[in-house]
N, C-alpha and C. Protein backbone atom coordinates (compact mmCIF):
# COMPACT_ATOMS: atom_id res chain seq x y z
N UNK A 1 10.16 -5.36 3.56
CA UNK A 1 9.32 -5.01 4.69
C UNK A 1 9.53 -6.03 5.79
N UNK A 2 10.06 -5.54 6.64
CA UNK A 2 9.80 -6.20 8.18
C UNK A 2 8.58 -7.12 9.06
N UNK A 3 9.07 -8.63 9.24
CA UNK A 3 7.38 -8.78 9.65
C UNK A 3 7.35 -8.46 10.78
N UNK A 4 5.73 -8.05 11.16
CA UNK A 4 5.49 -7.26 12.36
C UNK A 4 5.02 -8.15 13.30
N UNK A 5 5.59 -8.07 14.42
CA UNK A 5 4.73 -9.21 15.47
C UNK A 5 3.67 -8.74 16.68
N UNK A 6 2.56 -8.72 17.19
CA UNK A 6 1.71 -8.11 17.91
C UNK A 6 1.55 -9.00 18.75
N UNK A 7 1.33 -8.28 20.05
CA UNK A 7 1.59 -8.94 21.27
C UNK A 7 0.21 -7.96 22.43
N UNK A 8 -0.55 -8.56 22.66
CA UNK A 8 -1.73 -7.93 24.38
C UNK A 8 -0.90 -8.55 24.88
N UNK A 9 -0.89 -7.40 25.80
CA UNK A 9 -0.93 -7.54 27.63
C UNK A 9 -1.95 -6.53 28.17
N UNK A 10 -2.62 -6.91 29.16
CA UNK A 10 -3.56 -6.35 29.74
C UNK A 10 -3.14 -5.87 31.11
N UNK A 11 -3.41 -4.52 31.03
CA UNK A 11 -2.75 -3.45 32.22
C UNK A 11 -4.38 -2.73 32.79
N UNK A 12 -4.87 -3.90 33.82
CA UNK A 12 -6.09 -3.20 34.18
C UNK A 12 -5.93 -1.50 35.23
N UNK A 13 -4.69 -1.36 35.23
CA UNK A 13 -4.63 -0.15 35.86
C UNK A 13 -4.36 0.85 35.19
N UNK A 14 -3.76 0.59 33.88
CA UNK A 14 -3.70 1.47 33.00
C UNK A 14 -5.09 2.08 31.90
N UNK A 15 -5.48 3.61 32.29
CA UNK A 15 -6.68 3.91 31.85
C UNK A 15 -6.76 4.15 29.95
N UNK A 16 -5.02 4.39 29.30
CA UNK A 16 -5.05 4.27 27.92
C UNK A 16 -4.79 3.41 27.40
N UNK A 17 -4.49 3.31 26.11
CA UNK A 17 -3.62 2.57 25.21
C UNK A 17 -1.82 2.87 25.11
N UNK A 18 -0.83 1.63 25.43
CA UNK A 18 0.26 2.21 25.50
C UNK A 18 0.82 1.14 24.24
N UNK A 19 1.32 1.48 23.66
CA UNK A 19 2.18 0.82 22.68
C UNK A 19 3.72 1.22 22.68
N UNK A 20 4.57 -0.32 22.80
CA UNK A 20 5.88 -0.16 22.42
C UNK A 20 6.26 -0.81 21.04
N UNK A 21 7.26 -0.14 20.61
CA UNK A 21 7.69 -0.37 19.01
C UNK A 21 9.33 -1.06 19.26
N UNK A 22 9.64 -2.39 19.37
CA UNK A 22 11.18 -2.66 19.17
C UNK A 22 11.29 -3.37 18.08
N UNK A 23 12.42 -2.94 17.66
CA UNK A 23 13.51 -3.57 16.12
C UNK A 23 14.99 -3.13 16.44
N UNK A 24 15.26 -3.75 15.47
CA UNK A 24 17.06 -3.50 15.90
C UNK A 24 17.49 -2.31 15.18
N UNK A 25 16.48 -1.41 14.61
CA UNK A 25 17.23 0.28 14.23
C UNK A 25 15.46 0.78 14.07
N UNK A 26 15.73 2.39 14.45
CA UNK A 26 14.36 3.18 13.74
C UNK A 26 15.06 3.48 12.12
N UNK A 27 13.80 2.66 11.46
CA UNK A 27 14.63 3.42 10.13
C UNK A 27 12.91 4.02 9.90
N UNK A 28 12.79 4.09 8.29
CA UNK A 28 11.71 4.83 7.42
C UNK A 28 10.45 3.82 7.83
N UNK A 29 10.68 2.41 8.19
CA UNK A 29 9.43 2.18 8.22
C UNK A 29 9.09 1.54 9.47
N UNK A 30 9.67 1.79 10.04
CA UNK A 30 9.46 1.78 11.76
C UNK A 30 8.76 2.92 12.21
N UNK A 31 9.41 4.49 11.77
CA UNK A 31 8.57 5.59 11.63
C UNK A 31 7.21 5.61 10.99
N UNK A 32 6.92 5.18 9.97
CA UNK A 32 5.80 4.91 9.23
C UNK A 32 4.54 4.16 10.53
N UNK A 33 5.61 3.24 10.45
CA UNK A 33 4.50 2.29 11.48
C UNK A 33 3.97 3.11 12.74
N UNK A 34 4.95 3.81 13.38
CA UNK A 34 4.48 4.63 14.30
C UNK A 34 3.35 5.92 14.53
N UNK A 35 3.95 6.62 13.06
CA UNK A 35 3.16 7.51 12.69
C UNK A 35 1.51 6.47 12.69
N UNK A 36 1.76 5.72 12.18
CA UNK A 36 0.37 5.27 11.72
C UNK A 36 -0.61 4.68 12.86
N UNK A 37 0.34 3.90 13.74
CA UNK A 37 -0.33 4.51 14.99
C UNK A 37 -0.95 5.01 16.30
N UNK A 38 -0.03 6.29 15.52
CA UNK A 38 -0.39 7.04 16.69
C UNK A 38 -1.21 8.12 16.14
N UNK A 39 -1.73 8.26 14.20
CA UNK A 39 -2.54 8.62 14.03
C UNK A 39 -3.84 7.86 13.22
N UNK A 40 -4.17 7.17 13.80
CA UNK A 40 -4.80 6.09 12.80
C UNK A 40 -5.55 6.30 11.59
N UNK A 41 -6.15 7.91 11.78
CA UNK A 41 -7.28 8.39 11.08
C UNK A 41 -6.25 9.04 9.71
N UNK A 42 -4.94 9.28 10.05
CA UNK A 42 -4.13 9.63 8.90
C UNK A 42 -4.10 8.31 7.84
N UNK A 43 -5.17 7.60 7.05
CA UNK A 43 -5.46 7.42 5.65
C UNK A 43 -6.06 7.64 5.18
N UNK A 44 -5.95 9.32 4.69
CA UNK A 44 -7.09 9.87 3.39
C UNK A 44 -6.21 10.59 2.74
N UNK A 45 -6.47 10.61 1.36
CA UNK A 45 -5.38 11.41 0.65
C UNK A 45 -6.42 12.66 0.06
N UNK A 46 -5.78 13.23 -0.23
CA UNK A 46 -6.46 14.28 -0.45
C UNK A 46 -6.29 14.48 -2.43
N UNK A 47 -6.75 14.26 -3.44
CA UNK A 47 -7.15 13.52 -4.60
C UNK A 47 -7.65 14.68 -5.61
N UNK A 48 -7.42 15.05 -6.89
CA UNK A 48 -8.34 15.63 -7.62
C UNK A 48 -8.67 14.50 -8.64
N UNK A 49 -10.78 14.98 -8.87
CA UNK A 49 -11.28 14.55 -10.16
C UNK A 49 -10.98 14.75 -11.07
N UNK A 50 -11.79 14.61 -12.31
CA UNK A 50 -11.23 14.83 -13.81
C UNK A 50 -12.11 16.40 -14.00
N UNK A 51 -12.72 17.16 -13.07
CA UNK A 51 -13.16 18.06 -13.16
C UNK A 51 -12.15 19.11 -11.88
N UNK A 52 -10.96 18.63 -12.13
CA UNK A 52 -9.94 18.98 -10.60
C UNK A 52 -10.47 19.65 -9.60
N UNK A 53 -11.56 18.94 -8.86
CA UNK A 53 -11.85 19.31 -7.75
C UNK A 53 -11.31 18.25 -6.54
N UNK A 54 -11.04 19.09 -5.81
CA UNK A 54 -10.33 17.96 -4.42
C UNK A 54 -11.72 17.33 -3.75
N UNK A 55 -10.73 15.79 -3.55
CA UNK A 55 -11.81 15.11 -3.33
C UNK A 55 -10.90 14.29 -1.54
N UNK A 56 -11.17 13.96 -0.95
CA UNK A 56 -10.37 13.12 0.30
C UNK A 56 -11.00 11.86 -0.11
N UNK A 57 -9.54 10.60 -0.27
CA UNK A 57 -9.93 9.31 -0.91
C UNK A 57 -9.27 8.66 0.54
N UNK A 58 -9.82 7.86 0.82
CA UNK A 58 -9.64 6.77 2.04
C UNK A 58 -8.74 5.46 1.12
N UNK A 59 -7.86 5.54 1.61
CA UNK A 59 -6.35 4.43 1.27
C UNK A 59 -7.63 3.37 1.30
N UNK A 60 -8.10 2.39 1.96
CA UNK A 60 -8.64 1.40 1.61
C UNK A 60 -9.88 1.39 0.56
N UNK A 61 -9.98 2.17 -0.02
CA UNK A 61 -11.01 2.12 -1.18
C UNK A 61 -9.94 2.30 -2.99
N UNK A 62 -8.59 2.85 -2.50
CA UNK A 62 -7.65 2.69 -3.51
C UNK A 62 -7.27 0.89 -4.07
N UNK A 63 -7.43 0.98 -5.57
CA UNK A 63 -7.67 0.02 -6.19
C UNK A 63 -5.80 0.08 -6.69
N UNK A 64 -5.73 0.47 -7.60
CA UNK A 64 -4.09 0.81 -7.99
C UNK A 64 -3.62 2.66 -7.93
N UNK A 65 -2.14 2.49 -8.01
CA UNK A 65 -1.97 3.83 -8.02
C UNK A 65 -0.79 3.66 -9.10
N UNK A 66 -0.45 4.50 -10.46
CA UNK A 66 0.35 4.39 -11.32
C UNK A 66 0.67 6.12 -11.95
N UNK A 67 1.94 5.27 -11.84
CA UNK A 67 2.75 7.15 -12.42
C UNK A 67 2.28 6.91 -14.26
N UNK A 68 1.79 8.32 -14.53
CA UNK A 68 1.85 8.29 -15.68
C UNK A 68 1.85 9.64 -16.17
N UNK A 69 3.00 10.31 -17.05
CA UNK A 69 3.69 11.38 -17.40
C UNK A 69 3.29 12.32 -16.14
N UNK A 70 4.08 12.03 -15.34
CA UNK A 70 4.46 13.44 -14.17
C UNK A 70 3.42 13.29 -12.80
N UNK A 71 2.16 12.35 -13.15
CA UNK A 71 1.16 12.61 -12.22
C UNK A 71 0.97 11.36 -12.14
N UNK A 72 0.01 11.18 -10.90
CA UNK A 72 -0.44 9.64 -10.05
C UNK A 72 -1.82 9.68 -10.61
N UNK A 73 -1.77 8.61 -11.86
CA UNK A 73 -3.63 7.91 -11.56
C UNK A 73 -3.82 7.26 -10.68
N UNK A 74 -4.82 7.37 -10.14
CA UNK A 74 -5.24 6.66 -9.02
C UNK A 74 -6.79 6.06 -9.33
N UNK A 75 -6.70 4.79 -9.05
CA UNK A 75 -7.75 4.11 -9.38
C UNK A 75 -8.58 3.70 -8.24
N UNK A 76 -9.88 3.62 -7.97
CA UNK A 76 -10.56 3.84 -6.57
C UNK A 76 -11.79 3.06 -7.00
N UNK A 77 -12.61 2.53 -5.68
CA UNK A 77 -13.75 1.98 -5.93
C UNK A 77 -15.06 2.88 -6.82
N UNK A 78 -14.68 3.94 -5.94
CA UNK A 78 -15.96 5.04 -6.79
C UNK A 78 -15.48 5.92 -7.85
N UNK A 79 -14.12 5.53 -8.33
CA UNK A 79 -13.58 6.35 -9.38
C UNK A 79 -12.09 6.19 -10.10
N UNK A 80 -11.52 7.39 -11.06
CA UNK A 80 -10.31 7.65 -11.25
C UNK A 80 -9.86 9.02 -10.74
N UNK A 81 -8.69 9.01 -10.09
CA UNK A 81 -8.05 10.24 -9.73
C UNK A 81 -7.15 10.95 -10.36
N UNK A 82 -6.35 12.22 -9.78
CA UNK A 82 -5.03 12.60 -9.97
C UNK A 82 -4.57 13.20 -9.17
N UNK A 83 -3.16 12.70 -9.05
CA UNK A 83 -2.43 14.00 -7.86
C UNK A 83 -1.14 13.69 -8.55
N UNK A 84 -0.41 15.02 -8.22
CA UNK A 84 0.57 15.17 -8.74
C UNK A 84 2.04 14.83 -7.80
N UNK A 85 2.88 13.94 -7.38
CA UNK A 85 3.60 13.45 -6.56
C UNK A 85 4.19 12.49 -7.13
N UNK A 86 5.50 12.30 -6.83
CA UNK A 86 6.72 11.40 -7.18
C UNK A 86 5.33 9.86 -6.88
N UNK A 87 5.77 8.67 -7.36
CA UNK A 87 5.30 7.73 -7.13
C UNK A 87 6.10 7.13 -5.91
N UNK A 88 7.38 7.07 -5.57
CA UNK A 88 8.03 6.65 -4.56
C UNK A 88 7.68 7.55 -3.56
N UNK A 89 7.34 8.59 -3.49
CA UNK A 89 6.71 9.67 -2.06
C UNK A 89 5.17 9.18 -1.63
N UNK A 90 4.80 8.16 -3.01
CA UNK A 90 3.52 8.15 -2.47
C UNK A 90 3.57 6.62 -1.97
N UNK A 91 4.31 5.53 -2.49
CA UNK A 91 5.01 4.10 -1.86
C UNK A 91 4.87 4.63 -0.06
N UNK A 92 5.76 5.81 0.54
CA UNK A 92 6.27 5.75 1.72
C UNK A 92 5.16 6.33 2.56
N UNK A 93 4.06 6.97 1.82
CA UNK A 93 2.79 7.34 2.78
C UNK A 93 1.97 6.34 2.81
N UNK A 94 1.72 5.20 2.00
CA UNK A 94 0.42 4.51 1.73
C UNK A 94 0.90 3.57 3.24
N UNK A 95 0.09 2.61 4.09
CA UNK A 95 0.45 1.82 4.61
C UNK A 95 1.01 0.49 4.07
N UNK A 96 2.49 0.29 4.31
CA UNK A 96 3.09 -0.52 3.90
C UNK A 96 2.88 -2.29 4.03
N UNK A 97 2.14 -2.46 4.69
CA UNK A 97 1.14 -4.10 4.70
C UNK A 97 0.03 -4.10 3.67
N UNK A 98 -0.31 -3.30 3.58
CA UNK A 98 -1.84 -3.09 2.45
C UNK A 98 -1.33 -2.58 0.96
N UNK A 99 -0.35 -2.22 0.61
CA UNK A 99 -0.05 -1.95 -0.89
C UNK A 99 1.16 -2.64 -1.15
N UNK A 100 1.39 -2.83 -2.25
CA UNK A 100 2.63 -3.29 -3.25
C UNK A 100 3.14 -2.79 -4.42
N UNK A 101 4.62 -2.48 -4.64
CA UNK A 101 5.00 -2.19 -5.38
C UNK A 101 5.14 -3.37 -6.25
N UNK A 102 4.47 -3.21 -7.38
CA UNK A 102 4.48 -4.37 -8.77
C UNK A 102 5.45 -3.74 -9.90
N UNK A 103 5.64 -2.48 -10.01
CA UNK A 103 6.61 -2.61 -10.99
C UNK A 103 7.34 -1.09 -10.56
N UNK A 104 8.05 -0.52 -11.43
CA UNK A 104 8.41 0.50 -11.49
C UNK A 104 7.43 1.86 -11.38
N UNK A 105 6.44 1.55 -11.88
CA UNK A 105 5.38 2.68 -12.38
C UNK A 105 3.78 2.11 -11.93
N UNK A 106 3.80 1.32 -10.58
CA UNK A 106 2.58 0.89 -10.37
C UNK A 106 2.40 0.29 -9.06
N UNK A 107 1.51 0.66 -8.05
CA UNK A 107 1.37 -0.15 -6.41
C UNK A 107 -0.18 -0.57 -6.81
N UNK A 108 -0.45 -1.96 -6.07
CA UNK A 108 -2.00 -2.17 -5.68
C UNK A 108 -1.79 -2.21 -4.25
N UNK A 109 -3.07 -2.00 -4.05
CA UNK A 109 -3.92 -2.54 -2.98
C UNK A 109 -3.57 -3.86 -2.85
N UNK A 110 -3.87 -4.67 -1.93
CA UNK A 110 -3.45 -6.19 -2.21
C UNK A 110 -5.11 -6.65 -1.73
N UNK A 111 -5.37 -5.47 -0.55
CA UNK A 111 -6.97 -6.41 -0.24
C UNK A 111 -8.10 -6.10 -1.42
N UNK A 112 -7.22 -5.76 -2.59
CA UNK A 112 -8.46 -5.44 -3.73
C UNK A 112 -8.09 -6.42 -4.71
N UNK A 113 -7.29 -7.42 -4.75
CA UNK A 113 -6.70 -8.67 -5.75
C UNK A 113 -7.53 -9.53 -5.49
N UNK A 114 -8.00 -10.59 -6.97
CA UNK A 114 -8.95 -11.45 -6.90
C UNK A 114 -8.23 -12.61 -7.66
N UNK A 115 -7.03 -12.20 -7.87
CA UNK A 115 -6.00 -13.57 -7.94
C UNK A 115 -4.30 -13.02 -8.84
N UNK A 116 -3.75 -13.57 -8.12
CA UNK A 116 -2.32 -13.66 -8.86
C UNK A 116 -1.99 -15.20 -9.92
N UNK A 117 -1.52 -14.80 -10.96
CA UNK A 117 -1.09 -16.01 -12.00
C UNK A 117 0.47 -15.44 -12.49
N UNK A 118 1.18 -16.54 -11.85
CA UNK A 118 2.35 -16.62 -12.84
C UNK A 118 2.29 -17.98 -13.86
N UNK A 119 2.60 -17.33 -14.92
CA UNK A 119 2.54 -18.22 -15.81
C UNK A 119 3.92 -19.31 -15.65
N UNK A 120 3.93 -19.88 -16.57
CA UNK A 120 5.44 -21.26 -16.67
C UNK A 120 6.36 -20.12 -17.51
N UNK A 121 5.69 -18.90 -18.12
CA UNK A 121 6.96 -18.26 -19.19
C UNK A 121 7.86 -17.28 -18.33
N UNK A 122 7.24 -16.95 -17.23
CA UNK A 122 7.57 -16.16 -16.14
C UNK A 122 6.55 -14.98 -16.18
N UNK A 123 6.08 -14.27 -16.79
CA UNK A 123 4.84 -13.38 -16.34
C UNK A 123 4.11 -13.46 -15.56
N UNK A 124 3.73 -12.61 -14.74
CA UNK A 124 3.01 -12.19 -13.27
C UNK A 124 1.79 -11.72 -13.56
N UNK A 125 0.67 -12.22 -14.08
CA UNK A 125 -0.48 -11.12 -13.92
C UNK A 125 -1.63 -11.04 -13.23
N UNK A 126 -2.11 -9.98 -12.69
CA UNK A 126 -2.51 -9.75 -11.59
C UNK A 126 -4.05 -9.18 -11.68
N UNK A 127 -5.08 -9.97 -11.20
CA UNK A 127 -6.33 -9.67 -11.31
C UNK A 127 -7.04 -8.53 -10.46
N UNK A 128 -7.26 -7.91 -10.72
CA UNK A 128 -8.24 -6.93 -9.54
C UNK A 128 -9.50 -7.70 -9.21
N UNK A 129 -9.96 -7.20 -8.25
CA UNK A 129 -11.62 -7.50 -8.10
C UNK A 129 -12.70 -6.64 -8.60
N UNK A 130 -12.07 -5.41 -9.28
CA UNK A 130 -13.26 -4.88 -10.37
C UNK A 130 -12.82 -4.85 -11.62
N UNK A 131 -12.33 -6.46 -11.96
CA UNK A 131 -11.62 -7.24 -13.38
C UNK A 131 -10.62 -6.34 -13.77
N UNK A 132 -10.29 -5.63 -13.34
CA UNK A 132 -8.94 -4.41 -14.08
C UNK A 132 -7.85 -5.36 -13.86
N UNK A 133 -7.02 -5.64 -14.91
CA UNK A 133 -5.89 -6.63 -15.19
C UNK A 133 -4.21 -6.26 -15.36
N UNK A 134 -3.23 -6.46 -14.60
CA UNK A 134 -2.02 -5.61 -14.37
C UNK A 134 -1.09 -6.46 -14.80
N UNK A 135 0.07 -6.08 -14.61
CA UNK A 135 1.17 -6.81 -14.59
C UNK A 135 2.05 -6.63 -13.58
N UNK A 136 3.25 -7.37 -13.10
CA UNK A 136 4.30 -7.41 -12.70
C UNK A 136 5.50 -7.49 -13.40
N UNK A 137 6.31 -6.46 -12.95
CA UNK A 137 7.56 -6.12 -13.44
C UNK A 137 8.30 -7.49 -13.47
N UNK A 138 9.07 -7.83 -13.98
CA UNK A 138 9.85 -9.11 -14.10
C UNK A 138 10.89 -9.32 -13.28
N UNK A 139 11.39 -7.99 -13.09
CA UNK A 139 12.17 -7.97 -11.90
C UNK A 139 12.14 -7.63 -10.59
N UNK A 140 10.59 -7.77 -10.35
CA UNK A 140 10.58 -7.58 -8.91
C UNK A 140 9.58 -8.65 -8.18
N UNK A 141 9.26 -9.89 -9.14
CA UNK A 141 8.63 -10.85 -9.31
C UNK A 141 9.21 -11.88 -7.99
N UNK A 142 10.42 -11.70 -8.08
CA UNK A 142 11.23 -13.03 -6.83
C UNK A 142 10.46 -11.81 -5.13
N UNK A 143 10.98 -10.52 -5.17
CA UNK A 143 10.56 -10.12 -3.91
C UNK A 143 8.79 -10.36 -3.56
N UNK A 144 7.85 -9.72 -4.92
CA UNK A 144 6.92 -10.13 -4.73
C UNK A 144 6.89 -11.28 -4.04
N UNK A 145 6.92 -12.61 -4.66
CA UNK A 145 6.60 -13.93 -4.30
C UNK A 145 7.16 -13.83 -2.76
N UNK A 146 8.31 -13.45 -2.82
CA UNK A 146 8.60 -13.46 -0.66
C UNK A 146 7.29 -12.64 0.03
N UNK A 147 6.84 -11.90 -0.46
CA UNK A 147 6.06 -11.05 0.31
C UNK A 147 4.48 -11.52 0.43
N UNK A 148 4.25 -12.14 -0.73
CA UNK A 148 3.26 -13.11 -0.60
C UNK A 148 3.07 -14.91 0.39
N UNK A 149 4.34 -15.01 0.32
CA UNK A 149 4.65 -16.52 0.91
C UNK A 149 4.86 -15.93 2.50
N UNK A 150 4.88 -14.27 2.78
CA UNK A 150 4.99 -14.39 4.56
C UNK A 150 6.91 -14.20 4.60
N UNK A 151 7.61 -14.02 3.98
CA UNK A 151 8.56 -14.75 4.42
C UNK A 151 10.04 -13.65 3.62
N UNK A 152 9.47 -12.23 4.58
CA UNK A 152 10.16 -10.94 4.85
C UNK A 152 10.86 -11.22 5.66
C-alpha cells in the first residue's frame, strides 16, 4: 500500500470541495482511493445473519473477516455474519488503511486491535478489543511489520 499524503489549500472562491489524486500510475488502489472519495457513504456491506436475513454492516464496526469453506465470516461489534464472496474481492472493497491482510484466509480491522505480540519464536498474535485472539501467517509477518512501522 502506498503512503498517502494530504495536503489543504484554501480556495475561498471556490463554493465545493475539489480534490486532486497524483501518483506515478492509476492502478487498483488509486481507483479505490478515489472511488472512496468521491463516495464516502460507500462503507456498508450488505451481510446475511444466521437466520439469512440481509442485514447492511458499516466497514467500521467489522471486527475480522475470514474465508471459511466457500463463504466470508464476518465478525462485527453487534454480531457474526455471512456473505458469500472470494476473500480477495472482499480485500479490494474494504478501505485499504483500515484493514489488513494477516494471513491467507483472514483481514482485521486494525482500529479494532488491542495489541500485537510477536513472540522471540517468530509467531504473530494478534489481540482484538473484544478479546477474540488471531494469528498471523508467517509469511506475511515481514510486510505486516512494514505496514505497522509507517514505512510502505
Amino acid at each position: 500500500m502506498k503512503k498517502v499524503n494530504v495536503e489543504f489549500r484554501p480556495d475561498p472562491k471556490r463554493p465545493d470541495i475539489g480534490v486532486t489524486f497524483t501518483a506515478s500510475e492509476k492502478d487498483d488502489e488509486v481507483d479505490a482511493l478515489m472511488k472512496r472519495v468521491s463516495d464516502p457513504l460507500d462503507d456498508t456491506l450488505t451481510v446475511f445473519d444466521s437466520r439469512n436475513t440481509a442485514t447492511l454492516l458499516s466497514e467500521e464496526d467489522i471486527i475480522s473477516i475470514s474465508s471459511d469453506n466457500k463463504k466470508l465470516k464476518i465478525i462485527a461489534e453487534n454480531g457474526e455474519y455471512e456473505l458469500k464472496k472470494p476473500l480477495r474481492d472482499m480485500e479490494k472493497q474494504l478501505h485499504p488503511v483500515a484493514f489488513l491482510k494477516i494471513s491467507r484466509y483472514e483481514i482485521i480491522n486494525l482500529g479494532k486491535v488491542s495489541k500485537f505480540d510477536f513472540s522471540v519464536t517468530g509467531t504473530f498474535r494478534i489481540v482484538m478489543k473484544n478479546g477474540m485472539v488471531t494469528w498471523a501467517s508467517r509469511r506475511l509477518i515481514p510486510e505486516i511489520k512494514k505496514r505497522l512501522q509507517g514505512k510502505e
